[in-house]
N, C-alpha and C. Protein backbone atom coordinates (compact mmCIF):
# COMPACT_ATOMS: atom_id res chain seq x y z
N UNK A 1 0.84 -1.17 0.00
CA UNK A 1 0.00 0.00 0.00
C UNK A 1 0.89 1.24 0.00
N UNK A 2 0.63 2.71 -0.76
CA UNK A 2 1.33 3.20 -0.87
C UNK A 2 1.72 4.30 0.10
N UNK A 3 0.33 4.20 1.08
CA UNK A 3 0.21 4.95 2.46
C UNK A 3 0.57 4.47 3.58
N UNK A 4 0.75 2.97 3.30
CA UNK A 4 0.87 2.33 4.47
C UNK A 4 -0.38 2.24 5.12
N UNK A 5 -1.57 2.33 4.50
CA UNK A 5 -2.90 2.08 5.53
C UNK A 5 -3.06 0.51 5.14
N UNK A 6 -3.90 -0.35 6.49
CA UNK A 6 -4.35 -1.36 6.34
C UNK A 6 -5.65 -1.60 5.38
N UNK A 7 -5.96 -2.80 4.90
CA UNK A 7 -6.73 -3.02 4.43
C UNK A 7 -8.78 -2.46 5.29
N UNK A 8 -8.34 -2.96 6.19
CA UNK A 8 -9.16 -2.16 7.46
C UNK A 8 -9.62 -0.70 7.13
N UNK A 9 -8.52 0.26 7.30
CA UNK A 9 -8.59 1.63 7.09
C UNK A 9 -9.01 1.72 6.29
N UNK A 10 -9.15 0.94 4.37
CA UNK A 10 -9.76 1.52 3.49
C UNK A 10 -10.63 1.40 3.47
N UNK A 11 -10.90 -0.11 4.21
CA UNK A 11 -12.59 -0.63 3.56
C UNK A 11 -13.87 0.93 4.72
N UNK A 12 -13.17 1.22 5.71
CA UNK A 12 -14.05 1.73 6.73
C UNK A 12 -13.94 3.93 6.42
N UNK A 13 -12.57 4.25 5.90
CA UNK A 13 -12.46 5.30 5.25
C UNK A 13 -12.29 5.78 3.95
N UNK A 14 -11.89 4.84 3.01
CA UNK A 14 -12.08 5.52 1.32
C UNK A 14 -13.48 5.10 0.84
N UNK A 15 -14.21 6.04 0.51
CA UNK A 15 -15.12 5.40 -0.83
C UNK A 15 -14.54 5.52 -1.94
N UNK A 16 -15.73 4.82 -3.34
CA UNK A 16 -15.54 5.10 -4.42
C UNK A 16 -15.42 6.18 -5.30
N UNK A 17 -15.26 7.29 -4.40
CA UNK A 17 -14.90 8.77 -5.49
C UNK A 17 -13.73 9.23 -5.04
N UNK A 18 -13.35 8.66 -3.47
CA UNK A 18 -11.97 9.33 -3.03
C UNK A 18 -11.06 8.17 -3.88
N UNK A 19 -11.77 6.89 -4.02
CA UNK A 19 -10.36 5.66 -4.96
C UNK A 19 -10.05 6.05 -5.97
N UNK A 20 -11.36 6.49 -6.90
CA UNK A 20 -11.03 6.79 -8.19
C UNK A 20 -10.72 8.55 -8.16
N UNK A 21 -10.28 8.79 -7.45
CA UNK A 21 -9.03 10.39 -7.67
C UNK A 21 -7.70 10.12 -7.03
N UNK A 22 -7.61 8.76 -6.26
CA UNK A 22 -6.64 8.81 -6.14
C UNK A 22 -5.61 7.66 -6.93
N UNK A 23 -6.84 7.06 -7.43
CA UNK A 23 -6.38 5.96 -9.41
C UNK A 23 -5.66 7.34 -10.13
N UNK A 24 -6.77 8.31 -10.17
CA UNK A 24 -6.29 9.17 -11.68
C UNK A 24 -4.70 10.01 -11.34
N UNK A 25 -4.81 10.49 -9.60
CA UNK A 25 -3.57 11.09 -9.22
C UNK A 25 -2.38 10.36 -9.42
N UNK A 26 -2.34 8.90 -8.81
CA UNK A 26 -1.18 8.21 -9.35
C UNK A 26 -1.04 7.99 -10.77
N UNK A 27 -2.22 7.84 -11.62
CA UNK A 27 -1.80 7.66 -13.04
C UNK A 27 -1.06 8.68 -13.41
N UNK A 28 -1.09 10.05 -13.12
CA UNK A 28 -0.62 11.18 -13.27
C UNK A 28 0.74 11.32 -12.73
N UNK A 29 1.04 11.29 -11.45
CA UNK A 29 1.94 11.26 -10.54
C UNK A 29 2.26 9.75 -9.84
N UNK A 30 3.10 8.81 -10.25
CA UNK A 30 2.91 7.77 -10.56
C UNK A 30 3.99 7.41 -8.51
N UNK A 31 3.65 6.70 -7.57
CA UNK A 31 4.33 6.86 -6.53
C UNK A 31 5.80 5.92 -6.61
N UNK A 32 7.11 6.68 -6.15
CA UNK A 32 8.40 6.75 -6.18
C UNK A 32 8.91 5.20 -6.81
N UNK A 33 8.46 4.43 -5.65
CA UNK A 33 8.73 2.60 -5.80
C UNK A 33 8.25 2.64 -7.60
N UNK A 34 6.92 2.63 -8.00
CA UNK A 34 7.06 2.38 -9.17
C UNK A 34 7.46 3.20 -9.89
N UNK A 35 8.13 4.13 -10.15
CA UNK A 35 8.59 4.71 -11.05
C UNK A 35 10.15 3.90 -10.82
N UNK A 36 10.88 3.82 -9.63
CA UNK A 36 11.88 3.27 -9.77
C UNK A 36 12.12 2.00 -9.97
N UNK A 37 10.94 0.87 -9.94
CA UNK A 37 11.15 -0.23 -10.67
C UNK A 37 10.60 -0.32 -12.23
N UNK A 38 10.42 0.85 -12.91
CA UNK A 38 9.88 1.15 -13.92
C UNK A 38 11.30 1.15 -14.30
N UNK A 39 12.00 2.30 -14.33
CA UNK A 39 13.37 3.27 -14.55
C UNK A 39 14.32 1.57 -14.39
N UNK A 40 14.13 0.94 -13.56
CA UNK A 40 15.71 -0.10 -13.33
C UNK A 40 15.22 -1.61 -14.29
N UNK A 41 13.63 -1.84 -14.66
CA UNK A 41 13.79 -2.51 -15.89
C UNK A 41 12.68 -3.86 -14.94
N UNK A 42 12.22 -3.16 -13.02
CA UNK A 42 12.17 -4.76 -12.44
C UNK A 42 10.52 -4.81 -12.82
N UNK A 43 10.21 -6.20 -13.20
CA UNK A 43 9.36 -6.69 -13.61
C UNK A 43 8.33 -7.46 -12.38
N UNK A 44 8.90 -7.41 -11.49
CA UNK A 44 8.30 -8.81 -10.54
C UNK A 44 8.13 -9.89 -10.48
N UNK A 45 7.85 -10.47 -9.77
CA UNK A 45 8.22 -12.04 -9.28
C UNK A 45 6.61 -12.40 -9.86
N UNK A 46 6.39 -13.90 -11.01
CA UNK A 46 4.95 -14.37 -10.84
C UNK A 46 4.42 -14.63 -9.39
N UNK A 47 3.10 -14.55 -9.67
CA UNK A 47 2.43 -14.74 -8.58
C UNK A 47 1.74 -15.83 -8.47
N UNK A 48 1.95 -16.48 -7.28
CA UNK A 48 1.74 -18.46 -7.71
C UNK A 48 -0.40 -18.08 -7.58
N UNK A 49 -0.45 -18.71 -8.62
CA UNK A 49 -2.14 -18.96 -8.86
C UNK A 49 -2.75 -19.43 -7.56
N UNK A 50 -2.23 -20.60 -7.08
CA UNK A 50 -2.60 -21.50 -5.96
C UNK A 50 -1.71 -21.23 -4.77
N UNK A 51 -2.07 -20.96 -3.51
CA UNK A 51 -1.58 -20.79 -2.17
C UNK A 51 -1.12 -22.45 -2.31
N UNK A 52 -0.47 -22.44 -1.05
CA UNK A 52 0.81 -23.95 -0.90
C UNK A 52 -0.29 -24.54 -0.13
N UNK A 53 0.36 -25.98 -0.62
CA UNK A 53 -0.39 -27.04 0.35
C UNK A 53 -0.47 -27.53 1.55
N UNK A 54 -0.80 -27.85 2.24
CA UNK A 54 -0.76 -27.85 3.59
C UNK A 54 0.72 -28.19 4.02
N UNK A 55 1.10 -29.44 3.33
CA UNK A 55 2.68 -29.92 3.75
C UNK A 55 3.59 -29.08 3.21
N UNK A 56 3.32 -28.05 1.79
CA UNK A 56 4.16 -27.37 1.67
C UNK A 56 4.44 -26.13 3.14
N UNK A 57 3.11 -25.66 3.70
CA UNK A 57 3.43 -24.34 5.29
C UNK A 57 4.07 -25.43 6.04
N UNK A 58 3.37 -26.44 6.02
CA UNK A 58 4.04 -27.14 7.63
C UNK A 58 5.65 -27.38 7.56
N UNK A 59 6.00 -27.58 5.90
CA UNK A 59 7.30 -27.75 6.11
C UNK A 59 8.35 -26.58 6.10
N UNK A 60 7.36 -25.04 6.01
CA UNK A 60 8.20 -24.13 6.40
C UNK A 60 8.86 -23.40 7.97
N UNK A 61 8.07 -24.59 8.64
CA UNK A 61 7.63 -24.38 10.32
C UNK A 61 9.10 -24.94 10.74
N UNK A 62 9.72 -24.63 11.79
CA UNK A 62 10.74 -24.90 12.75
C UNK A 62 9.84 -25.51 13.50
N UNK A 63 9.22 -26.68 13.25
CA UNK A 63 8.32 -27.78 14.48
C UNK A 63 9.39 -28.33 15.49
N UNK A 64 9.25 -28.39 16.50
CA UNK A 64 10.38 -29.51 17.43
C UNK A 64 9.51 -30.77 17.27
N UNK A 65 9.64 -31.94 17.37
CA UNK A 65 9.72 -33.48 17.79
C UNK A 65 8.11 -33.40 16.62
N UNK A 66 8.61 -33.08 15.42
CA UNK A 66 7.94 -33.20 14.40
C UNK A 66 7.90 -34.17 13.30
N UNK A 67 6.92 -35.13 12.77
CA UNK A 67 7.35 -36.44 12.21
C UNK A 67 8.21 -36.04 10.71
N UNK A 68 9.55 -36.57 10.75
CA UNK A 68 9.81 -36.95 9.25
C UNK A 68 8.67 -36.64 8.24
N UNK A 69 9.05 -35.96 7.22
CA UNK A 69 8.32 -35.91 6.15
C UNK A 69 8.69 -36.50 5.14
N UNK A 70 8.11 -37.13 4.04
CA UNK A 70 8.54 -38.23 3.60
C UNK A 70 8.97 -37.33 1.88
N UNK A 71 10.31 -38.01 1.33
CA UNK A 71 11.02 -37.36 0.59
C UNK A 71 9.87 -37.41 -0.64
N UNK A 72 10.10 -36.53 -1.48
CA UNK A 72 8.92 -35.96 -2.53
C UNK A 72 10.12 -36.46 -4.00
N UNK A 73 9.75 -37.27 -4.98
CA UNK A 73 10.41 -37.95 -6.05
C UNK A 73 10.42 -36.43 -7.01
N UNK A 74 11.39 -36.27 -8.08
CA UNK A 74 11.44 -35.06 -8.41
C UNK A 74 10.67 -35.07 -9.95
């Protein structure tokens, strides 16, 4: 977000005439981050379609006395 407000803050303080002036202001005045990943060429990372599977979070966890997970064939 480019204010740093939560999702919270917008749904309960922007309506739809303050979003769309502040669509047309950035189209105009475009904010710093994207202009400078505009200017250096960065494209971004895809964005995975599907959230991970359950064993994919659990195996991002530091579990203690957590069972072996069983090796995945490539």
């Amino acid at each position: 977000m480019v204010f740093g407000w939560t999702w919270a803050h917008i749904r309960e303080n922007v309506d739809l005439p303050q979003l769309e002036a502040m669509n047309r202001y950035w189209k105009r005045f475009p904010p710093v981050h994207v202009l400078v990943a505009a200017f250096v060429g960065y494209q971004g990372g895809k964005p995975s379609s599907e959230p991970g599977s359950a064993e994919e979070l659990l195996a991002m966890l530091p579990l203690k006395n957590a069972p072996p997970q069983p090796d995945k064939p490539d």
